[in-house]
Protein backbone atom coordinates (compact mmCIF):
# COMPACT_ATOMS: atom_id res chain seq x y z
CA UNK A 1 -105.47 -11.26 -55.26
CA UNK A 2 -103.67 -9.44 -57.82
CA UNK A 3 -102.73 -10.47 -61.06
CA UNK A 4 -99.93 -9.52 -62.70
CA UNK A 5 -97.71 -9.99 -65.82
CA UNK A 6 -93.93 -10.32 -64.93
CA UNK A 7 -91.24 -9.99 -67.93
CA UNK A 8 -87.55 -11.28 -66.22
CA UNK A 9 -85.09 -8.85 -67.13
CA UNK A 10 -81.96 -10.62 -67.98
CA UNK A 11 -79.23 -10.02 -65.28
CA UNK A 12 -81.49 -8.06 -63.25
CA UNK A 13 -81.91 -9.41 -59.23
CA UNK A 14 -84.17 -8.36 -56.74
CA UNK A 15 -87.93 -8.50 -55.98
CA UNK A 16 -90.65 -7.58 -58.80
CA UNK A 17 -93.46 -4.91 -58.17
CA UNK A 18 -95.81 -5.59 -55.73
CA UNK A 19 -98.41 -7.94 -57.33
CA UNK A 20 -96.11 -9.43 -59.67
CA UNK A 21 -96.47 -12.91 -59.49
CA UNK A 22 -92.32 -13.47 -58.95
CA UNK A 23 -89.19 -12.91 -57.12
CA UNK A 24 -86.08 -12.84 -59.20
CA UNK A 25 -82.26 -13.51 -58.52
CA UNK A 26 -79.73 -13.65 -60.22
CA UNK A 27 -77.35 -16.36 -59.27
CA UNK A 28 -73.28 -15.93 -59.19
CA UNK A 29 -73.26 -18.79 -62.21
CA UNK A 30 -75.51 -16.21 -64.42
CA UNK A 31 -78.45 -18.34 -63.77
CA UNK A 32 -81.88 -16.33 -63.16
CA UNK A 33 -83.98 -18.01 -59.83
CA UNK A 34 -87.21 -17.26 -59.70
CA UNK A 35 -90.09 -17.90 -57.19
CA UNK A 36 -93.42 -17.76 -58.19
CA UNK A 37 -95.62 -16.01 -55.37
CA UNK A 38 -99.57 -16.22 -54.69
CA UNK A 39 -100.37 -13.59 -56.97
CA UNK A 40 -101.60 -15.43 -60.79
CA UNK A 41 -100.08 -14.29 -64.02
CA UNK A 42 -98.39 -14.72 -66.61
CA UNK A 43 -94.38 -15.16 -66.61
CA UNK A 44 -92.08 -14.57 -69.43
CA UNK A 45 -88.17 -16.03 -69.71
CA UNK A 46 -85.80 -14.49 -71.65
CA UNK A 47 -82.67 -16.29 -73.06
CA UNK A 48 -80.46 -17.52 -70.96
CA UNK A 49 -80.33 -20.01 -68.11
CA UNK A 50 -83.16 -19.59 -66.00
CA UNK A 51 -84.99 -21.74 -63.20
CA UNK A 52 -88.60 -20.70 -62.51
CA UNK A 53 -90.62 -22.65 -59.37
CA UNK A 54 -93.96 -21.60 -59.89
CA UNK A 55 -95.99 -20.68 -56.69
CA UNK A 56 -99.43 -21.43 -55.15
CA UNK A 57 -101.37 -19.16 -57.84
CA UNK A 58 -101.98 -20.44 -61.25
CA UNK A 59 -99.04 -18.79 -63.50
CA UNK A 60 -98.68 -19.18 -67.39
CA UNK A 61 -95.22 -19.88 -67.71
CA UNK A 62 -93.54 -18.81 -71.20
CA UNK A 63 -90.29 -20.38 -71.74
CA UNK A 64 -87.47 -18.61 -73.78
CA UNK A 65 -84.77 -19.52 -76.28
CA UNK A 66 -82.40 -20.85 -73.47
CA UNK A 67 -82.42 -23.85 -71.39
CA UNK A 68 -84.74 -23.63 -68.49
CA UNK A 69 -86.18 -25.68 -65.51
CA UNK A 70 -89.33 -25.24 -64.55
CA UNK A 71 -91.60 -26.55 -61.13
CA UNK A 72 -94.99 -26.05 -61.29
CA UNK A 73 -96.69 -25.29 -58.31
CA UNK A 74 -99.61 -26.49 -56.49
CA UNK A 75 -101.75 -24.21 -58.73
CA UNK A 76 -103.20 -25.29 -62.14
CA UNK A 77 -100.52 -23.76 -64.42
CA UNK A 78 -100.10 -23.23 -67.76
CA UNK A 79 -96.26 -23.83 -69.53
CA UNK A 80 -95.79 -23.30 -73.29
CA UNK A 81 -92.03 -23.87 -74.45
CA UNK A 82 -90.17 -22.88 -76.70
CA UNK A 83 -87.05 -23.12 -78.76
CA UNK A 84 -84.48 -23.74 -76.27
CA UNK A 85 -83.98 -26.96 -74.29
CA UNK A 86 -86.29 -27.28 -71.26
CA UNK A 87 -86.99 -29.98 -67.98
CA UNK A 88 -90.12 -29.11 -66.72
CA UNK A 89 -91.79 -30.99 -63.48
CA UNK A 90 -95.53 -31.36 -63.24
CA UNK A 91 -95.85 -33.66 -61.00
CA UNK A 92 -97.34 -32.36 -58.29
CA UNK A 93 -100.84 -34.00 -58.26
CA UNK A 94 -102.62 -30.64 -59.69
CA UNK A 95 -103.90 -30.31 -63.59
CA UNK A 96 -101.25 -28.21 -65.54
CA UNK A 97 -101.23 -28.04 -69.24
CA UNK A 98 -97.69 -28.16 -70.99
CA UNK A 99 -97.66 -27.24 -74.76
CA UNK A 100 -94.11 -28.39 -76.41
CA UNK A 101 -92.25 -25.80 -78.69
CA UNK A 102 -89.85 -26.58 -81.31
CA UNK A 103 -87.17 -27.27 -78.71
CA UNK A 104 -85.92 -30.48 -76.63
CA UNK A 105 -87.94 -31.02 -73.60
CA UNK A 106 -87.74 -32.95 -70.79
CA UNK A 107 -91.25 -33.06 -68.59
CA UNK A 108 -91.94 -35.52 -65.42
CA UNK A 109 -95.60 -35.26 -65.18
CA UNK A 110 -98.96 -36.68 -63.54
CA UNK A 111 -101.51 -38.90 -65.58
CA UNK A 112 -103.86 -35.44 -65.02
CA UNK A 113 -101.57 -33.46 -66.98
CA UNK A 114 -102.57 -32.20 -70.91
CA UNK A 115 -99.52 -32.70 -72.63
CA UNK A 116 -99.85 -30.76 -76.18
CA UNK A 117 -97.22 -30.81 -79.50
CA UNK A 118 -94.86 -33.04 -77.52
CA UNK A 119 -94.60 -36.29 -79.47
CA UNK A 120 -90.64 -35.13 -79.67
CA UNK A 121 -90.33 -34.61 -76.08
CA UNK A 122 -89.19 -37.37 -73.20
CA UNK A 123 -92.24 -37.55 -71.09
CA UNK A 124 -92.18 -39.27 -67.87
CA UNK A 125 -95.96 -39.87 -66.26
CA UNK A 126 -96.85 -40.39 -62.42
């Protein structure tokens, strides 16, 4: 597999390079969709309202300033947040790590999940 690093573009729709590991699109409500595929990297949000579902591969998701929901997949992913205000759900019976930024957070997780810098955060464990 390839492995890519994917920056979304704000505003910008369609599909990313070949071995990217998303699909963007960019919703009518200026919210940015985007599928995570089976190639592993690393993907980076911009401000703005963005929903990322993570795919099979293991992605390192970096949140942005904005508010942002976030699935992980069935892959062992990585999600550090940020500043903005962020649900995130883990729960999908696969190891992720979630590291908490200054921001509010919101993350439904398994027991198996590493959970770092998130004593502010609401935390809800399977």
């Amino acid at each position: 597999m390839l492995s890519a690093n994917f920056t979304i573009a704000p505003g910008k729709s369609g599909s990313a390079p070949a071995g990217s590991p998303v699909s963007v699109v960019q919703l009518p409500n200026g919210t940015s969709l985007v599928s995570g595929t089976s190639a592993p990297g690393a993907i980076h949000i911009p401000a703005g309202k963005v929903t990322v579902h993570a795919g099979s591969a293991n992605h390192t998701i970096y949140a942005g300033p904005g508010t942002d929901t976030i699935t992980t997949g069935p892959g062992s992913d990585t999600v550090v947040l940020g500043s903005g205000t962020a649900v995130v759900f883990a729960a999908d019976h696969t190891r992720d790590t979630i590291t908490c930024g200054t921001g509010k957070a919101t993350i439904y997780a398994d027991k198996i999940d590493v959970l770092k810098s998130c004593k502010k955060a609401t935390v809800y464990r399977r």
